[in-house]
PDB file of N, CA and C in Angstrom:
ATOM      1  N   UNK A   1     -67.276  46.931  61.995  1.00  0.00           N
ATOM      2  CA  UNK A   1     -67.206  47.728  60.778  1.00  0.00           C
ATOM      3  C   UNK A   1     -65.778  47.897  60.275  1.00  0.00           C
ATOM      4  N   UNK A   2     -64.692  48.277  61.015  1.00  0.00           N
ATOM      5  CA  UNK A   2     -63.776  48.226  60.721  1.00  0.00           C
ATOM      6  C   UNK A   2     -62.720  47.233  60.046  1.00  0.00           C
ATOM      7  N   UNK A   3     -63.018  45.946  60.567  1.00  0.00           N
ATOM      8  CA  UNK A   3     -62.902  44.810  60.080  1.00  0.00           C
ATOM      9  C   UNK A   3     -63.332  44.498  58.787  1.00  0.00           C
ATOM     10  N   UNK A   4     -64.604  44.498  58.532  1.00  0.00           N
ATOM     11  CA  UNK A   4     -65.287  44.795  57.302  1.00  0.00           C
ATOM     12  C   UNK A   4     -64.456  45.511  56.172  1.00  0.00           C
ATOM     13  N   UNK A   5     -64.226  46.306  56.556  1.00  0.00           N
ATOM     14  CA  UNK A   5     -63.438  47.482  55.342  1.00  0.00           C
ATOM     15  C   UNK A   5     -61.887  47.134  55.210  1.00  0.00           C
ATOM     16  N   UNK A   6     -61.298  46.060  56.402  1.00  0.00           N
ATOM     17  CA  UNK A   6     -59.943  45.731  55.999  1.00  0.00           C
ATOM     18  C   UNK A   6     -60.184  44.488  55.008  1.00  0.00           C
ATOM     19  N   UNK A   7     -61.295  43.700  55.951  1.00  0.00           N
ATOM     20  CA  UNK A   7     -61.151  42.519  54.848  1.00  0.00           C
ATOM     21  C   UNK A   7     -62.047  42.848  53.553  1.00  0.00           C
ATOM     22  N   UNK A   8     -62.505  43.907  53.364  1.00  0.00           N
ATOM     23  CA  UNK A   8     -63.550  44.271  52.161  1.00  0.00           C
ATOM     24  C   UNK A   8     -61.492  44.476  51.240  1.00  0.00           C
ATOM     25  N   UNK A   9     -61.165  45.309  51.862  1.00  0.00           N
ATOM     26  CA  UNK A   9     -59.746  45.748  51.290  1.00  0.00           C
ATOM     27  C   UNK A   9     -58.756  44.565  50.236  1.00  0.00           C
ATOM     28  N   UNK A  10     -58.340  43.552  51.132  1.00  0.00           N
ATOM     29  CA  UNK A  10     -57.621  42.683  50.464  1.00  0.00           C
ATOM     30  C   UNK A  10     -58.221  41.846  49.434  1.00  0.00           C
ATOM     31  N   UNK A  11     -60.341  41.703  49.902  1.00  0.00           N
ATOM     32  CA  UNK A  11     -60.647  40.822  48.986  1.00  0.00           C
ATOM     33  C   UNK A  11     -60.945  41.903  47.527  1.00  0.00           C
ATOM     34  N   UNK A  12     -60.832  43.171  47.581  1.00  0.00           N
ATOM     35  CA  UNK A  12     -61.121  44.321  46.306  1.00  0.00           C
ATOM     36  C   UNK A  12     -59.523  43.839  45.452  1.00  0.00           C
ATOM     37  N   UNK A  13     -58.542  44.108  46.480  1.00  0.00           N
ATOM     38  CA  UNK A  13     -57.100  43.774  45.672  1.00  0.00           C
ATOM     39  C   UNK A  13     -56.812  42.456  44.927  1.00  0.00           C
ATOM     40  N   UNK A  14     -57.530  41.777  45.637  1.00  0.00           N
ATOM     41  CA  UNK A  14     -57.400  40.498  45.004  1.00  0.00           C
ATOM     42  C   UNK A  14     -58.244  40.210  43.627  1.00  0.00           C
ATOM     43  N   UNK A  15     -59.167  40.468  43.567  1.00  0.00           N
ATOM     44  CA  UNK A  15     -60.199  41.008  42.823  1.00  0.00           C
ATOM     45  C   UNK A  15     -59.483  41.856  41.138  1.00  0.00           C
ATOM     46  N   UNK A  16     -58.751  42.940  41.339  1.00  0.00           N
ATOM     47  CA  UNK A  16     -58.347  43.888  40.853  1.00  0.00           C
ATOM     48  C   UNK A  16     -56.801  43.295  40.407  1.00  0.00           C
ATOM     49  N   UNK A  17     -56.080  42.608  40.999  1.00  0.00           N
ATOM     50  CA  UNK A  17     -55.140  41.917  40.328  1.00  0.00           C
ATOM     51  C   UNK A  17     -54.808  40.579  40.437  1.00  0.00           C
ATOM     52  N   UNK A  18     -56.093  39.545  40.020  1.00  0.00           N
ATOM     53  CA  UNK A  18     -56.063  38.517  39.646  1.00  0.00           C
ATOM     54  C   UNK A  18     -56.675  38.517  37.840  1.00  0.00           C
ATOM     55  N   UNK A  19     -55.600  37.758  37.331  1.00  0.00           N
ATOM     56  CA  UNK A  19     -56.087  37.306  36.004  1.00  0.00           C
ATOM     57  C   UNK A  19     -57.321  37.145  35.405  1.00  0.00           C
ATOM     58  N   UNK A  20     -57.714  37.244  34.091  1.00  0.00           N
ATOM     59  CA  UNK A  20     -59.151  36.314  34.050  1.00  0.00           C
ATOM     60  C   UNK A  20     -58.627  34.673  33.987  1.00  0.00           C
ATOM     61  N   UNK A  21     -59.976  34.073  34.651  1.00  0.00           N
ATOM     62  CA  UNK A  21     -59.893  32.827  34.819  1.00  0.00           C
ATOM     63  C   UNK A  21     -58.609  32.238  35.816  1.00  0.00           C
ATOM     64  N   UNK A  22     -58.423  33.618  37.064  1.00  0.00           N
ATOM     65  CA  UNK A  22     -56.896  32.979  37.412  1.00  0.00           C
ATOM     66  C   UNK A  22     -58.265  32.686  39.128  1.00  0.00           C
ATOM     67  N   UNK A  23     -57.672  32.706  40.126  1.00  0.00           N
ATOM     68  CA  UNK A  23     -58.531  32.061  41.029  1.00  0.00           C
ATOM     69  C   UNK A  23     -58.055  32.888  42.630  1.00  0.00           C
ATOM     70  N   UNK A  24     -59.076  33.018  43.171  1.00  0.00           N
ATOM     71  CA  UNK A  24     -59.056  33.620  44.373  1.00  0.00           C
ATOM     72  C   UNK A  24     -59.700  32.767  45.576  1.00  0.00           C
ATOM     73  N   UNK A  25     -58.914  32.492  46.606  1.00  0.00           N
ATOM     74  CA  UNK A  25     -59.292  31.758  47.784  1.00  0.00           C
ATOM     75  C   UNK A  25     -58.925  32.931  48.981  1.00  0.00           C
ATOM     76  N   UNK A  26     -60.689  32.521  49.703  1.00  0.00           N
ATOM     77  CA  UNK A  26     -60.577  33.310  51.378  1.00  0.00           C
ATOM     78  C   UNK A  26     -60.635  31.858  52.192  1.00  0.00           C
ATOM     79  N   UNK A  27     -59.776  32.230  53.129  1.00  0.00           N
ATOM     80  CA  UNK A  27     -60.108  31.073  54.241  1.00  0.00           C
ATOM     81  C   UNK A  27     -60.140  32.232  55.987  1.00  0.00           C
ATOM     82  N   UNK A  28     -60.600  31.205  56.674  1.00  0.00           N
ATOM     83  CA  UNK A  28     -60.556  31.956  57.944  1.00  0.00           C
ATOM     84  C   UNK A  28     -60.401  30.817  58.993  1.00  0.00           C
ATOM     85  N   UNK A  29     -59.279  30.990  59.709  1.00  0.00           N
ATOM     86  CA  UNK A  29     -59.037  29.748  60.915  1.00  0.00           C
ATOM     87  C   UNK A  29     -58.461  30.654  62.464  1.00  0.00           C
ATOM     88  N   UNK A  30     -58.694  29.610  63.219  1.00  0.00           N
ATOM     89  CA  UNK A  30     -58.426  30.326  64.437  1.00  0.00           C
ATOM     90  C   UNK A  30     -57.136  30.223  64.537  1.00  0.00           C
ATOM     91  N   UNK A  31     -56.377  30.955  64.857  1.00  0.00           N
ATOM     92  CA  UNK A  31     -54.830  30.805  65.319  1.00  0.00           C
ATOM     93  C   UNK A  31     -54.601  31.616  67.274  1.00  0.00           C
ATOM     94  N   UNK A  32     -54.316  30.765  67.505  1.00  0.00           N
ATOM     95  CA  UNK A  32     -53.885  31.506  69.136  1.00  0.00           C
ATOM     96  C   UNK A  32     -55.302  32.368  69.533  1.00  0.00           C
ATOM     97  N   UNK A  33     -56.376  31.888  69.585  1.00  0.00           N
ATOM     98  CA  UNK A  33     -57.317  33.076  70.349  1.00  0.00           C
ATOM     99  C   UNK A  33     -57.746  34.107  69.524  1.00  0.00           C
ATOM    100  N   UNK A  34     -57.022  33.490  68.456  1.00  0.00           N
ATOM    101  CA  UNK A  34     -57.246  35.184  67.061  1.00  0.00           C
ATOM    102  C   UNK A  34     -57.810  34.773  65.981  1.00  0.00           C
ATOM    103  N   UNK A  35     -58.314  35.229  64.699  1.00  0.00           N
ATOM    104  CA  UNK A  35     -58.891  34.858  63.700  1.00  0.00           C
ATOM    105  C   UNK A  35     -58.138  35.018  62.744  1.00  0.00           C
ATOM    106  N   UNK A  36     -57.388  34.557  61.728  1.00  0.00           N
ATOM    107  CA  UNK A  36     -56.650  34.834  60.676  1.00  0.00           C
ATOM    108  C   UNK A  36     -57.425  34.338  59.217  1.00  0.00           C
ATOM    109  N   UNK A  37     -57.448  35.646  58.904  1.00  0.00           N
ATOM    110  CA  UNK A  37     -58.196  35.394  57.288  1.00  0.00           C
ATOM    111  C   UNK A  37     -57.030  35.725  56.295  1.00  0.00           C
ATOM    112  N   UNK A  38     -56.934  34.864  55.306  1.00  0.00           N
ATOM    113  CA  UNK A  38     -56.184  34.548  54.385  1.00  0.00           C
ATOM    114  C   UNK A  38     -56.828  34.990  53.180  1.00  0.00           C
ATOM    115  N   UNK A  39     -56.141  35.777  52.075  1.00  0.00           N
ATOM    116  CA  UNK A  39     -57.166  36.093  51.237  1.00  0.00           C
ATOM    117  C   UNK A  39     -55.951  35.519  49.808  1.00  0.00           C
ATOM    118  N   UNK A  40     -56.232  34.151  49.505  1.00  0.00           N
ATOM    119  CA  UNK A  40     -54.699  34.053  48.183  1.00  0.00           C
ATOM    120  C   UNK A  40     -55.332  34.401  46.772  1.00  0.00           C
ATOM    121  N   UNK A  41     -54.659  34.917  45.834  1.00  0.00           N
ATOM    122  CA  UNK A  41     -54.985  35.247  44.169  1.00  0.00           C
ATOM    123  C   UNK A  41     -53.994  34.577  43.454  1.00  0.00           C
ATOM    124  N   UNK A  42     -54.140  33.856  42.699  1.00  0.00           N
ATOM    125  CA  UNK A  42     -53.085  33.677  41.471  1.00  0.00           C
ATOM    126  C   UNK A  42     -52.741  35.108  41.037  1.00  0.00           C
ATOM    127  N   UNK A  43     -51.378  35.514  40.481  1.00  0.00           N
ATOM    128  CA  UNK A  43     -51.216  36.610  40.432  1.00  0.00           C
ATOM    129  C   UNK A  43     -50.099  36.563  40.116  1.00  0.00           C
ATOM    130  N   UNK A  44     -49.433  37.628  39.219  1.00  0.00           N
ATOM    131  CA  UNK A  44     -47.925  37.752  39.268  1.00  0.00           C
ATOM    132  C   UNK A  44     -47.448  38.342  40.955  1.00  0.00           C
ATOM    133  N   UNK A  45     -46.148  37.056  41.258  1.00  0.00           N
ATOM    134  CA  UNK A  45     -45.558  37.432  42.376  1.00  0.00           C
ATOM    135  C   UNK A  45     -44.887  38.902  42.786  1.00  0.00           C
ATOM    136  N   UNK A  46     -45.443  39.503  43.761  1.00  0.00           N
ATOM    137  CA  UNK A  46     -44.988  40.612  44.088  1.00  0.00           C
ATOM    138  C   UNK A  46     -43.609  40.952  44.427  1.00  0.00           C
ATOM    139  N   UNK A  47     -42.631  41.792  43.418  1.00  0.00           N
ATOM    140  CA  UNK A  47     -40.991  41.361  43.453  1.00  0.00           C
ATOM    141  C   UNK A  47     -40.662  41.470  45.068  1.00  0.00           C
ATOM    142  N   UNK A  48     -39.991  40.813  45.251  1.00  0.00           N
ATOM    143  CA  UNK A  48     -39.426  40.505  46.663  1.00  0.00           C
ATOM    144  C   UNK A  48     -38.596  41.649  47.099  1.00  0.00           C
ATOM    145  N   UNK A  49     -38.081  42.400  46.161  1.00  0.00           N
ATOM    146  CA  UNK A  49     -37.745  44.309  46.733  1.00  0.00           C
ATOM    147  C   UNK A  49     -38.520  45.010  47.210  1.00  0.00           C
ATOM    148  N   UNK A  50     -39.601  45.041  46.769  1.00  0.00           N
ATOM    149  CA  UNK A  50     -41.244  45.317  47.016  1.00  0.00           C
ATOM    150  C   UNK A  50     -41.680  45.142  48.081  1.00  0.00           C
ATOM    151  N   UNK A  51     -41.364  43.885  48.729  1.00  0.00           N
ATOM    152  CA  UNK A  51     -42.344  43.398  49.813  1.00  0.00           C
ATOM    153  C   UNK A  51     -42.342  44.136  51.028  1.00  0.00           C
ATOM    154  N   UNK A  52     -41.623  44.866  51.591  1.00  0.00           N
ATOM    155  CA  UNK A  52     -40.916  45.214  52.796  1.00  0.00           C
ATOM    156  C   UNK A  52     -41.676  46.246  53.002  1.00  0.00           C
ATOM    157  N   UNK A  53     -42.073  47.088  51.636  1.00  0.00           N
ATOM    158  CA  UNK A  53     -42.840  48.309  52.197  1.00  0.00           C
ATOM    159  C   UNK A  53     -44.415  48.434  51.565  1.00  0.00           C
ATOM    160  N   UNK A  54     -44.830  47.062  51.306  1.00  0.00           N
ATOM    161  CA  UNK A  54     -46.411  46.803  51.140  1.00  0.00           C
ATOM    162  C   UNK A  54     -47.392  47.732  51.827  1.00  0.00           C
ATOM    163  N   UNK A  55     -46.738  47.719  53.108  1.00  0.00           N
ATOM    164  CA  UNK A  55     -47.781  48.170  54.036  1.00  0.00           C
ATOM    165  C   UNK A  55     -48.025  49.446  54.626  1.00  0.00           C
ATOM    166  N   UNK A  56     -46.894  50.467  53.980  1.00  0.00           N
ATOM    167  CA  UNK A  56     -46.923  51.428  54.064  1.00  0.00           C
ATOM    168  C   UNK A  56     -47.055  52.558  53.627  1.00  0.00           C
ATOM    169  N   UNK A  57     -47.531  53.818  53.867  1.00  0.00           N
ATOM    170  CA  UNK A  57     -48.701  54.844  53.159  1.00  0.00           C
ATOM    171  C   UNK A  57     -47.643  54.529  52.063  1.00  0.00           C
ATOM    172  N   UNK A  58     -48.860  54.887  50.635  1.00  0.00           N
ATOM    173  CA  UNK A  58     -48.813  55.326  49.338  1.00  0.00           C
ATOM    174  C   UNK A  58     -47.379  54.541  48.766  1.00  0.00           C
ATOM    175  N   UNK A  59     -47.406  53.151  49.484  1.00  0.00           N
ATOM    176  CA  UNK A  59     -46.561  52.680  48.672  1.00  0.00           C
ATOM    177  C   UNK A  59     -47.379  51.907  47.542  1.00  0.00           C
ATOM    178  N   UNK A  60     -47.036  51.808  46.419  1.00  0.00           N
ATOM    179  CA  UNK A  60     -47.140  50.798  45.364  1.00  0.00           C
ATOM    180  C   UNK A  60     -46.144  50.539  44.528  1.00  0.00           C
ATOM    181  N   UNK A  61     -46.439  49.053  44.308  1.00  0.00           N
ATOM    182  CA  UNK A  61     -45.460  48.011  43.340  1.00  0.00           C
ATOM    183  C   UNK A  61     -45.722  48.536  42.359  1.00  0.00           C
ATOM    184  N   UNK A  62     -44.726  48.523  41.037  1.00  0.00           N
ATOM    185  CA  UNK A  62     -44.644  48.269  40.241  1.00  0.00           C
ATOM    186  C   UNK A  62     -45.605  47.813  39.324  1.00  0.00           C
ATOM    187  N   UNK A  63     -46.202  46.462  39.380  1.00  0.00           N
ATOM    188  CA  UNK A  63     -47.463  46.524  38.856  1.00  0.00           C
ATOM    189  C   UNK A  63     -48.411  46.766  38.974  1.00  0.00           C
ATOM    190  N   UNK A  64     -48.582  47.317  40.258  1.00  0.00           N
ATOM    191  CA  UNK A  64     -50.037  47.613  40.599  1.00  0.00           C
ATOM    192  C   UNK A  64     -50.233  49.295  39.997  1.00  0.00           C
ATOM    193  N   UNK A  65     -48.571  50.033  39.755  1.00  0.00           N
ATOM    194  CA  UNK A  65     -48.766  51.252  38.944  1.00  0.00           C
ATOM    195  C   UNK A  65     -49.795  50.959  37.667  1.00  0.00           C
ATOM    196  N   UNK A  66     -49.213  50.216  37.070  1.00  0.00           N
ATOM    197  CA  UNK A  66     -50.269  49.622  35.686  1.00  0.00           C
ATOM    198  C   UNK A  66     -51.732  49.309  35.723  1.00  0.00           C
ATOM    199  N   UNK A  67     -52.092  48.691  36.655  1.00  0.00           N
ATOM    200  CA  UNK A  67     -53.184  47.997  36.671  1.00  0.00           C
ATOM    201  C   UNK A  67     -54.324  48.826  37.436  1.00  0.00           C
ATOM    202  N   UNK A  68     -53.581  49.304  38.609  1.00  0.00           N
ATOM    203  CA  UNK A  68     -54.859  50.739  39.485  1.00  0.00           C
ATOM    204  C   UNK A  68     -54.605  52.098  39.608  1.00  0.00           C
ATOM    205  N   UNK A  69     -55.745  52.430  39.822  1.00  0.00           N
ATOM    206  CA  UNK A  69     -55.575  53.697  39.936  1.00  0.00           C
ATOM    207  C   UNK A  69     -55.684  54.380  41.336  1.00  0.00           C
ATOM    208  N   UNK A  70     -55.348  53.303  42.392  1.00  0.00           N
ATOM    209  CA  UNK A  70     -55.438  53.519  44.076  1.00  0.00           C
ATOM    210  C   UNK A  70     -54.005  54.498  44.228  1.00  0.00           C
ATOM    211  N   UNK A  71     -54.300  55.068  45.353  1.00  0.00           N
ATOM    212  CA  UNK A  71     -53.135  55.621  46.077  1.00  0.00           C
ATOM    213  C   UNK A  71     -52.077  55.412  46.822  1.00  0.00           C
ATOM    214  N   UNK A  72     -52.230  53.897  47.229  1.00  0.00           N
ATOM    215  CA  UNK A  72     -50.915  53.381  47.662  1.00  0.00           C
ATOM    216  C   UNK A  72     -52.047  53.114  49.071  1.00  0.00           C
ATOM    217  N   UNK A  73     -52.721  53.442  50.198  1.00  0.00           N
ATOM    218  CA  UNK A  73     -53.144  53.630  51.287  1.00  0.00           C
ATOM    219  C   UNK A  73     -53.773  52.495  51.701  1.00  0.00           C
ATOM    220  N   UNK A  74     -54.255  51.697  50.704  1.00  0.00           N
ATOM    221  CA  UNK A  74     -55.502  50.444  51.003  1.00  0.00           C
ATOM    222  C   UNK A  74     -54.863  49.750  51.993  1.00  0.00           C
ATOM    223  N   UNK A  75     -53.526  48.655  51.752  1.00  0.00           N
ATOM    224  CA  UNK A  75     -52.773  48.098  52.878  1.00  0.00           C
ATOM    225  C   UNK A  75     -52.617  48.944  53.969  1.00  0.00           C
ATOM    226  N   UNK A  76     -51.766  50.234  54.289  1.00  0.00           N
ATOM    227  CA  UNK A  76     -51.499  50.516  54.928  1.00  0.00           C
ATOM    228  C   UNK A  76     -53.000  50.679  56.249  1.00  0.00           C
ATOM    229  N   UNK A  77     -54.171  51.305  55.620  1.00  0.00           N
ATOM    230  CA  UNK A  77     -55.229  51.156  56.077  1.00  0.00           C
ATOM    231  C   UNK A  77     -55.481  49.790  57.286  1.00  0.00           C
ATOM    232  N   UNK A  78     -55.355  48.710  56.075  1.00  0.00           N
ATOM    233  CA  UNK A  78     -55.727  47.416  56.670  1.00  0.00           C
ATOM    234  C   UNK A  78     -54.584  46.874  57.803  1.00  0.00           C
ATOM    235  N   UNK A  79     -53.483  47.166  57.491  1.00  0.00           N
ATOM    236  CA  UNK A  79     -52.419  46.974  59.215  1.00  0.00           C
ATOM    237  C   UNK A  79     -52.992  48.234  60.151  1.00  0.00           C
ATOM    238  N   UNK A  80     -53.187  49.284  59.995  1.00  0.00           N
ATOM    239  CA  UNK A  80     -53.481  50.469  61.040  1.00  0.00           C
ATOM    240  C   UNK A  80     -54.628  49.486  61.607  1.00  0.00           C
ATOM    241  N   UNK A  81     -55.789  49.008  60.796  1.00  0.00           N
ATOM    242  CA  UNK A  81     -57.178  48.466  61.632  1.00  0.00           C
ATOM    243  C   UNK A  81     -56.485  47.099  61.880  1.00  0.00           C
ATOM    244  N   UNK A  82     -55.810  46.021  61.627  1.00  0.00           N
ATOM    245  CA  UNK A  82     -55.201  44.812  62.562  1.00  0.00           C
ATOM    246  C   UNK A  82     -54.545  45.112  63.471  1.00  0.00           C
ATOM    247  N   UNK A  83     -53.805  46.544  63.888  1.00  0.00           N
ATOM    248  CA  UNK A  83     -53.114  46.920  65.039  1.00  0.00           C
ATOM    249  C   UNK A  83     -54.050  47.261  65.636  1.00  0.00           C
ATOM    250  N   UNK A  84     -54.673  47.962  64.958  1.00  0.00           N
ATOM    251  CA  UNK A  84     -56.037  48.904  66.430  1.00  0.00           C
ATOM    252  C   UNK A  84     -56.661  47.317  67.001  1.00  0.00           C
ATOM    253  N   UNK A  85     -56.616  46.723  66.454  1.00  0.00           N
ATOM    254  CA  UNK A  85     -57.349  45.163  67.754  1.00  0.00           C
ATOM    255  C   UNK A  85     -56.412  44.678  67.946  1.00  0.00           C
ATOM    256  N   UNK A  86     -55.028  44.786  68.026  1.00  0.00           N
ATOM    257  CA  UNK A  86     -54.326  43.778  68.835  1.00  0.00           C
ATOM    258  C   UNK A  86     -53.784  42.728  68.028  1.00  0.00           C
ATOM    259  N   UNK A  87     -53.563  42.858  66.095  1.00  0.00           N
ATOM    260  CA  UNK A  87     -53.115  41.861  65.504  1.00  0.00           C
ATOM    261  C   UNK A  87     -52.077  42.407  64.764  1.00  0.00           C
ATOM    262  N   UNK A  88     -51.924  41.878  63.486  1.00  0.00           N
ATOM    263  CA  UNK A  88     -51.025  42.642  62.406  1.00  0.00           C
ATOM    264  C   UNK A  88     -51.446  42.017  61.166  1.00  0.00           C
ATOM    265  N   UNK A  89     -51.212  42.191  60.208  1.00  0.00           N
ATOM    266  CA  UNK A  89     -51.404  42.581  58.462  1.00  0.00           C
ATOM    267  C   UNK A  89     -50.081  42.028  57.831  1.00  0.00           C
ATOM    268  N   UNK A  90     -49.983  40.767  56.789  1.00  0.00           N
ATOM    269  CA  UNK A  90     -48.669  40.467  56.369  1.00  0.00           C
ATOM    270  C   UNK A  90     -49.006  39.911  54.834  1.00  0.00           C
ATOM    271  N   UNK A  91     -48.004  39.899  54.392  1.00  0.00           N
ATOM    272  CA  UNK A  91     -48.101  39.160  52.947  1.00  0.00           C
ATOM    273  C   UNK A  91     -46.900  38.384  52.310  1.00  0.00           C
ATOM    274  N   UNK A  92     -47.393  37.355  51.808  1.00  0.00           N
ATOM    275  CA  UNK A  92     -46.455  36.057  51.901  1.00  0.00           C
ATOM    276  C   UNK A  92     -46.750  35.482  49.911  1.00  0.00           C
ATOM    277  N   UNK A  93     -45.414  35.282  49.449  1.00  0.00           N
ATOM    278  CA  UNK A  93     -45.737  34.896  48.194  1.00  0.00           C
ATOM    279  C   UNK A  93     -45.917  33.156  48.320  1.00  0.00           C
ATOM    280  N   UNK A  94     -46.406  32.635  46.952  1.00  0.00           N
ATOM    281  CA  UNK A  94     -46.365  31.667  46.913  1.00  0.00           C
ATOM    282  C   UNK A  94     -46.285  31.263  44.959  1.00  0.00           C
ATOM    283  N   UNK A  95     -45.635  30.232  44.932  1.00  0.00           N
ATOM    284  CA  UNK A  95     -45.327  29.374  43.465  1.00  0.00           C
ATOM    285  C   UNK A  95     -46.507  30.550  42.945  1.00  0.00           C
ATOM    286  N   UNK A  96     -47.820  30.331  42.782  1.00  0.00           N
ATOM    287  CA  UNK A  96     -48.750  30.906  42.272  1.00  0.00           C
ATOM    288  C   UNK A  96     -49.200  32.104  42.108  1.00  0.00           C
ATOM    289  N   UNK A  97     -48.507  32.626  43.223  1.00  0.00           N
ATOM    290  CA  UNK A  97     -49.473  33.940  43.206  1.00  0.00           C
ATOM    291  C   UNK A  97     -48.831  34.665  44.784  1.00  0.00           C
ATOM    292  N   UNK A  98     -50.096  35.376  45.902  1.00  0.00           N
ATOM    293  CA  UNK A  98     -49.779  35.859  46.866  1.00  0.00           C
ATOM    294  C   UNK A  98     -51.092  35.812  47.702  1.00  0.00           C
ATOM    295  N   UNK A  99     -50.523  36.013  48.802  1.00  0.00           N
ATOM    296  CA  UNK A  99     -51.517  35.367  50.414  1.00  0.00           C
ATOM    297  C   UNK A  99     -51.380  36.946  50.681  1.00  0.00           C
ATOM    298  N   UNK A 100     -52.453  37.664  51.009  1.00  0.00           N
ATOM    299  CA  UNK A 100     -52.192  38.470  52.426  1.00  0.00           C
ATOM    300  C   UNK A 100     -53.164  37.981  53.304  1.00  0.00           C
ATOM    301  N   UNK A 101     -52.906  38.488  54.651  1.00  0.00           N
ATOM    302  CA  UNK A 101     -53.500  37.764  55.459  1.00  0.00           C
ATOM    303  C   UNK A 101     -53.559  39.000  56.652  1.00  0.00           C
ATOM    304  N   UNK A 102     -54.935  38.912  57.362  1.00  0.00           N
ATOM    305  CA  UNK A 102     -54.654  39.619  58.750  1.00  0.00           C
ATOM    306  C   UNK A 102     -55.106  39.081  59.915  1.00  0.00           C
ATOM    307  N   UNK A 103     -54.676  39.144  60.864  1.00  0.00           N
ATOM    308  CA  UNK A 103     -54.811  38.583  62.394  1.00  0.00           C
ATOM    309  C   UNK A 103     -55.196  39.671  63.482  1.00  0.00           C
ATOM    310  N   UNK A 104     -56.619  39.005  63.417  1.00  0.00           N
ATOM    311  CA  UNK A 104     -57.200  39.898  64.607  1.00  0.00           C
ATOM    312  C   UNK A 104     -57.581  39.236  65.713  1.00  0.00           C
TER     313      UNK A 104
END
């Protein structure tokens, strides 16, 4: 269940700030004994000042002020449940858009 509600988490964000007609990919592969799900959106890149504190309570970017009306908590949520099993919660830009990803 818990799992559920992290990865319910990144695929709602992705969801919520991807474009129309922009594109969302989940993948899931084994890495080391662990499962890593990848959740990427086309998306404006998350400024790289930004990134450092993604994951922590009631932070939000800049654009995501505009676009939701969340509290900052959703990430932080989803690393608290990849630590409680033994993984971690990260996010990685790309040309297109942004990856988060968690490892459980």
């Amino acid at each position: 269940p818990h799992f559920f509600l992290a990865f319910n988490n990144l695929v709602s964000n992705a969801v919520n700030y991807t474009p129309n007609h922009g594109m969302i990919e989940i993948q899931a592969v084994a890495e080391n004994g662990k499962i890593r799900i990848n959740v990427y959106n086309t998306s404006i890149q998350i400024p790289e000042n930004e990134r450092a504190t993604l994951f922590t309570p009631f932070a939000r970017t800049s654009f995501s002020k505009s676009k939701s009306t969340g509290t900052g908590l959703g990430l932080y949520i989803v690393r608290k449940i990849a630590e409680a099993h033994g993984g971690y919660a990260e996010h990685s830009a790309t040309p297109t858009g942004n990856v988060f990803s968690i490892v459980i």
